[in-house]
C-alpha atoms as a PDB file:
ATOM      1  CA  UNK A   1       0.000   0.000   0.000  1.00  0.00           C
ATOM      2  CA  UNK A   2       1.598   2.994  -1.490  1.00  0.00           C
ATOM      3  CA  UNK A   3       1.389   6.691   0.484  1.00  0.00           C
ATOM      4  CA  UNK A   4      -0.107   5.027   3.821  1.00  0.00           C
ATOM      5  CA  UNK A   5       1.171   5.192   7.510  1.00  0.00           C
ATOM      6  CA  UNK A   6       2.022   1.657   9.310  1.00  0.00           C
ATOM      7  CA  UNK A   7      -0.599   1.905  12.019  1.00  0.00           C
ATOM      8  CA  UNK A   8       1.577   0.584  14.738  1.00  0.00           C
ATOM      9  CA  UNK A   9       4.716   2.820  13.883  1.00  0.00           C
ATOM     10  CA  UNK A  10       4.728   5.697  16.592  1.00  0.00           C
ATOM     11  CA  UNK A  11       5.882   8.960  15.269  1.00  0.00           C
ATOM     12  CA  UNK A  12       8.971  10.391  17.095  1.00  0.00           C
ATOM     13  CA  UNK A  13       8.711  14.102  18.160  1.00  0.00           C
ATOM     14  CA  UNK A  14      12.028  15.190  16.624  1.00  0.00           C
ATOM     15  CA  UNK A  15      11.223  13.603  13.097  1.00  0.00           C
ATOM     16  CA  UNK A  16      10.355  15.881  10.158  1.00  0.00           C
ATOM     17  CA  UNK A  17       6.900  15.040   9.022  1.00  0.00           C
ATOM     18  CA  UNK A  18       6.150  14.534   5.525  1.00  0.00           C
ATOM     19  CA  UNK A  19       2.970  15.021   3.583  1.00  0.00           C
ATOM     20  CA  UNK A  20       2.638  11.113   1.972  1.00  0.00           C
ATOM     21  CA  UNK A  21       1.652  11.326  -1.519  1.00  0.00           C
ATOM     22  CA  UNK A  22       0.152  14.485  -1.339  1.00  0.00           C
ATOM     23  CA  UNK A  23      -2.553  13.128   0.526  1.00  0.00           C
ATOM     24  CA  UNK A  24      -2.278  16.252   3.599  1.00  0.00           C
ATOM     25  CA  UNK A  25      -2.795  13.820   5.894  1.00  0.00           C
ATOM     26  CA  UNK A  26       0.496  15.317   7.192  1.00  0.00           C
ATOM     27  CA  UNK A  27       1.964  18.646   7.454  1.00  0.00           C
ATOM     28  CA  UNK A  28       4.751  19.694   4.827  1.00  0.00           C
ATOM     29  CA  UNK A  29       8.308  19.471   5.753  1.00  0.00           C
ATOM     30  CA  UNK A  30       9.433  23.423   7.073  1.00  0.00           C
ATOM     31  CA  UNK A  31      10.793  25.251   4.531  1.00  0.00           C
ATOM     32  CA  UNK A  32      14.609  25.203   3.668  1.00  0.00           C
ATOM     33  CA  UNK A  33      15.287  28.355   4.744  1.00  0.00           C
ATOM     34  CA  UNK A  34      12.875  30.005   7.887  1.00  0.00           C
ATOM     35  CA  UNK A  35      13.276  33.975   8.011  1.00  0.00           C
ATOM     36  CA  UNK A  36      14.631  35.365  11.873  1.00  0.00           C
ATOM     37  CA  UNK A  37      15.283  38.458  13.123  1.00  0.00           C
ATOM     38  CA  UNK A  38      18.702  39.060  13.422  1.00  0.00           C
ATOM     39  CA  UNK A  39      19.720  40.301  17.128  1.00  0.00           C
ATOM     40  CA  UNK A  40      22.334  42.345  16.308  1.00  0.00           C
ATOM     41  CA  UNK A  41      20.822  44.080  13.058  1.00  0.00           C
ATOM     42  CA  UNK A  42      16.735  43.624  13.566  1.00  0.00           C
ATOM     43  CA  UNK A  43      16.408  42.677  10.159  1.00  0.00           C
ATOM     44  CA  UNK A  44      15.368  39.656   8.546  1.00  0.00           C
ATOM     45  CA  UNK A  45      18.133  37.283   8.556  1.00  0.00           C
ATOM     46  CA  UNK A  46      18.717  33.506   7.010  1.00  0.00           C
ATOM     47  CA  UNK A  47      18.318  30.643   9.129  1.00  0.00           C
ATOM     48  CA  UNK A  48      21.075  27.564   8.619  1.00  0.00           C
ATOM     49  CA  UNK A  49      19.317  24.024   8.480  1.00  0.00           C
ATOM     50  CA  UNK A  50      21.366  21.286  10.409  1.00  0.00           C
ATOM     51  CA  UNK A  51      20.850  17.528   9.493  1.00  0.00           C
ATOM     52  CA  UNK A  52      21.912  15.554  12.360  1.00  0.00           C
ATOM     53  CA  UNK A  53      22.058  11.681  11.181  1.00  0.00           C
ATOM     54  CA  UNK A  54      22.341   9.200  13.374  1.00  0.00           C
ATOM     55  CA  UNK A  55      22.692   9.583  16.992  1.00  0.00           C
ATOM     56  CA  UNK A  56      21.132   8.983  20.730  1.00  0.00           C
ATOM     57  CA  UNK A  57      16.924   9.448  19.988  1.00  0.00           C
ATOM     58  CA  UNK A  58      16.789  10.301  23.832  1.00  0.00           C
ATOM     59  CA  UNK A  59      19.454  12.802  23.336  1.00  0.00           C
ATOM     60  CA  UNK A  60      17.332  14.765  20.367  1.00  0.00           C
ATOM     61  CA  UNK A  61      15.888  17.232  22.669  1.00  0.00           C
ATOM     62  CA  UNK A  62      19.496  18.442  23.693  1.00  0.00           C
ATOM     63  CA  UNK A  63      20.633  18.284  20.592  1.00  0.00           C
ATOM     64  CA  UNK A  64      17.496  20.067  18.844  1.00  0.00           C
ATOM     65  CA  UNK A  65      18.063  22.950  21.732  1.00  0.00           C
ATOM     66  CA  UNK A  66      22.059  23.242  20.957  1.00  0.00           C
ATOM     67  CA  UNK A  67      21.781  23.704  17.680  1.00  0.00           C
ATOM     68  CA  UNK A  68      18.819  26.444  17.928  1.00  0.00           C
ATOM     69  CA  UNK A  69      21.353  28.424  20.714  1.00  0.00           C
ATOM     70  CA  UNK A  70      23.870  28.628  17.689  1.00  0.00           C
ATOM     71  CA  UNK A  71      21.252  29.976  15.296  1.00  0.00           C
ATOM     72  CA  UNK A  72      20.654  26.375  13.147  1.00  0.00           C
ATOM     73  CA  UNK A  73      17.336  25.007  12.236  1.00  0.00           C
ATOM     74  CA  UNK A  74      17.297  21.713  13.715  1.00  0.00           C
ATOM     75  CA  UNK A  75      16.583  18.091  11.631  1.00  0.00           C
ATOM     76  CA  UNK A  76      17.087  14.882  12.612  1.00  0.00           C
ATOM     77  CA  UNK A  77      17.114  11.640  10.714  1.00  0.00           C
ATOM     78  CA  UNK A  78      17.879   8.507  13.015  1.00  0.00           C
ATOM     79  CA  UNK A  79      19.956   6.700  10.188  1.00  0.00           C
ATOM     80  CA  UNK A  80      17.978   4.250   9.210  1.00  0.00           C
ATOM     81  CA  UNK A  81      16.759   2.417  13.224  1.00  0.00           C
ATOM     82  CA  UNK A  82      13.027   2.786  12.569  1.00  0.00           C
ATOM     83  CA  UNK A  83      12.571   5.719   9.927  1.00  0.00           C
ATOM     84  CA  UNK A  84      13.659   4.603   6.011  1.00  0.00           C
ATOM     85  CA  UNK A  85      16.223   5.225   4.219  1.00  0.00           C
ATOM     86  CA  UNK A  86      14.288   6.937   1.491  1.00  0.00           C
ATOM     87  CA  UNK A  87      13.243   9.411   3.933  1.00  0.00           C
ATOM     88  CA  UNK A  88      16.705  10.335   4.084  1.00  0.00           C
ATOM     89  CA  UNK A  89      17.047  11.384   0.497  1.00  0.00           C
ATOM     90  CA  UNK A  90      13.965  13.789   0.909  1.00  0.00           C
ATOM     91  CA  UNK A  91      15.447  15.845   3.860  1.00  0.00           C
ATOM     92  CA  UNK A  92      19.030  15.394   2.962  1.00  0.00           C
ATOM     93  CA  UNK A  93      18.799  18.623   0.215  1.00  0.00           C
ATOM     94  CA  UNK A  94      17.536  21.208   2.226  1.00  0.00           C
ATOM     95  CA  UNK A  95      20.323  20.496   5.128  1.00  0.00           C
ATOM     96  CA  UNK A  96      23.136  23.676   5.331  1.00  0.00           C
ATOM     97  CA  UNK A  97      25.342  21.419   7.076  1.00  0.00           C
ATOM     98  CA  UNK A  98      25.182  18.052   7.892  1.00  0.00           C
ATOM     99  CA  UNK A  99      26.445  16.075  11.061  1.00  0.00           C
ATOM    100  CA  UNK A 100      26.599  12.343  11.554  1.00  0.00           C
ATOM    101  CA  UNK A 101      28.309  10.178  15.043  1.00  0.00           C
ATOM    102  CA  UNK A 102      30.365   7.499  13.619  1.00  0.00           C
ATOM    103  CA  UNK A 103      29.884   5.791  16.172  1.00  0.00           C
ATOM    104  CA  UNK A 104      25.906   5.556  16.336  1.00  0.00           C
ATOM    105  CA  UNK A 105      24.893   5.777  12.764  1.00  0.00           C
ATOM    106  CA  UNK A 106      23.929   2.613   9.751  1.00  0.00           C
ATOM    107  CA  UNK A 107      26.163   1.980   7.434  1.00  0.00           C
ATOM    108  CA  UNK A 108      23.467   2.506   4.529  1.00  0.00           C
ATOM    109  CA  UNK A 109      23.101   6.073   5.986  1.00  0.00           C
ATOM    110  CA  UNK A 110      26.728   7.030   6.011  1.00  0.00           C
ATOM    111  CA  UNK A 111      27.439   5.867   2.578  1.00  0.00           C
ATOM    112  CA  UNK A 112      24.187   7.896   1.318  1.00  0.00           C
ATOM    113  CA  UNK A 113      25.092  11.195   3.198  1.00  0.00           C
ATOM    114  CA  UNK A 114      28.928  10.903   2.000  1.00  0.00           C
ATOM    115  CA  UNK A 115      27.632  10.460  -1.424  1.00  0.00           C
ATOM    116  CA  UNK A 116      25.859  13.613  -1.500  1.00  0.00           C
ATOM    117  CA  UNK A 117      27.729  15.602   0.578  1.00  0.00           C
ATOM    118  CA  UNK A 118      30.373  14.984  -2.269  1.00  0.00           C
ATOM    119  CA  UNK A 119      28.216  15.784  -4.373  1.00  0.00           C
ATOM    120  CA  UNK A 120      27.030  19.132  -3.156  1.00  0.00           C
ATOM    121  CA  UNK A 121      28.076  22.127  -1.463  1.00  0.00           C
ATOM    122  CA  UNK A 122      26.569  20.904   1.952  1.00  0.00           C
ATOM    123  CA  UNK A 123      28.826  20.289   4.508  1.00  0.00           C
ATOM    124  CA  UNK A 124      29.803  17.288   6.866  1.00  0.00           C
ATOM    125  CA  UNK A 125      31.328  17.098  10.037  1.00  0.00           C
ATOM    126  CA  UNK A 126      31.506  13.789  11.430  1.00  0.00           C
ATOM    127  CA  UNK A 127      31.809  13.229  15.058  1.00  0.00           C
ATOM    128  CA  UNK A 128      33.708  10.513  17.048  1.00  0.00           C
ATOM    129  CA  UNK A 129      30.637   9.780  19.316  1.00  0.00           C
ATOM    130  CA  UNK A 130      26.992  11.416  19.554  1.00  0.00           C
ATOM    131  CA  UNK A 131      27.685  12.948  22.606  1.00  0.00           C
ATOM    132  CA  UNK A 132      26.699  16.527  23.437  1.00  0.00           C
ATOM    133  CA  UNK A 133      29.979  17.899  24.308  1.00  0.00           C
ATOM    134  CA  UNK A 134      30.882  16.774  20.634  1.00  0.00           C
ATOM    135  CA  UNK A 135      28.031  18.603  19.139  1.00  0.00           C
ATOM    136  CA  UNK A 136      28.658  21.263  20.473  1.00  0.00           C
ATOM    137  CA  UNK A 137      32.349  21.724  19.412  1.00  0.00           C
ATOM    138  CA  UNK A 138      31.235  21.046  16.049  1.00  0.00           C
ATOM    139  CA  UNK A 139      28.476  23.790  16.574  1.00  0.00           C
ATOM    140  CA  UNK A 140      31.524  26.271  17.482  1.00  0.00           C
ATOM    141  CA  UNK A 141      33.098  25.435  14.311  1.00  0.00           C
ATOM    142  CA  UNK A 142      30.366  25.213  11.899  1.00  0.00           C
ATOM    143  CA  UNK A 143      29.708  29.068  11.191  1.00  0.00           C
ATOM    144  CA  UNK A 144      33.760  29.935  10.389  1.00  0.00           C
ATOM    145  CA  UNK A 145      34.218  27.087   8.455  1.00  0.00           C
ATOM    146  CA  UNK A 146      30.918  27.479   6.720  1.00  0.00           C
ATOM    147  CA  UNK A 147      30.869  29.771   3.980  1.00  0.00           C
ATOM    148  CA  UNK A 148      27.330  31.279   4.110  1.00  0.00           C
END
């Protein structure tokens, strides 16, 4: 059955909900880019999308609320555990940056975020484990290293 739900899959708050087939039985994925009010200027300013792939899913909230202190939209795709691997190619363009734990990620995700990441100005840090403390050094770096 093309476009519908598994009944007994629960949806996790940090995922990205799709619409499925056009059917609006979902909301749309946010927008690539969100407009906010710069605090230094006032004006309108660009948001950054982060991809985090991979990871801790009891450690999303902390992550979602480090990356919005350093100004970064916040998206999370648990590599492949209980959300597809299709899913991954439909969030994967609108990502700024992209980050991925080595060591709590699928293989199958890796190899398709390297691919594209090759293949495209996004960037990608990987991180040695999914800790917070790593996240957030990779945060710190992110905006010099990023040209935006």
């Amino acid at each position: 059955m093309a476009g519908t739900v598994a009944p007994n899959r629960k949806e996790h708050p940090n995922e990205i909900p799709l619409t499925v087939n056009g059917g609006g039985k979902r909301p749309s994925a946010p927008p690539r880019r969100l407009a906010r009010i710069c605090p230094q200027t006032g004006l309108p300013c660009e948001t950054r999308c982060l991809l985090y792939v991979g990871g801790r899913v009891r450690l999303c909230k902390h992550y979602r609320a480090l990356a919005e202190q350093n100004g970064w939209f916040f998206m999370h795709h648990d590599g492949g555990l209980e959300v597809g691997l299709g899913r991954l190619a439909s969030v994967l363009p609108r990502a700024d940056a992209v980050i991925c734990p080595v060591d709590c990620v699928s293989h199958g995700a890796m190899q398709r975020v390297r691919h594209f990441c090759k293949q495209s100005p996004t960037r990608l840090v990987l991180l040695r484990s999914a800790s917070l403390s790593a996240l957030a050094r990779a945060l710190e770096e992110l905006p010099t290293a990023q040209s935006t």
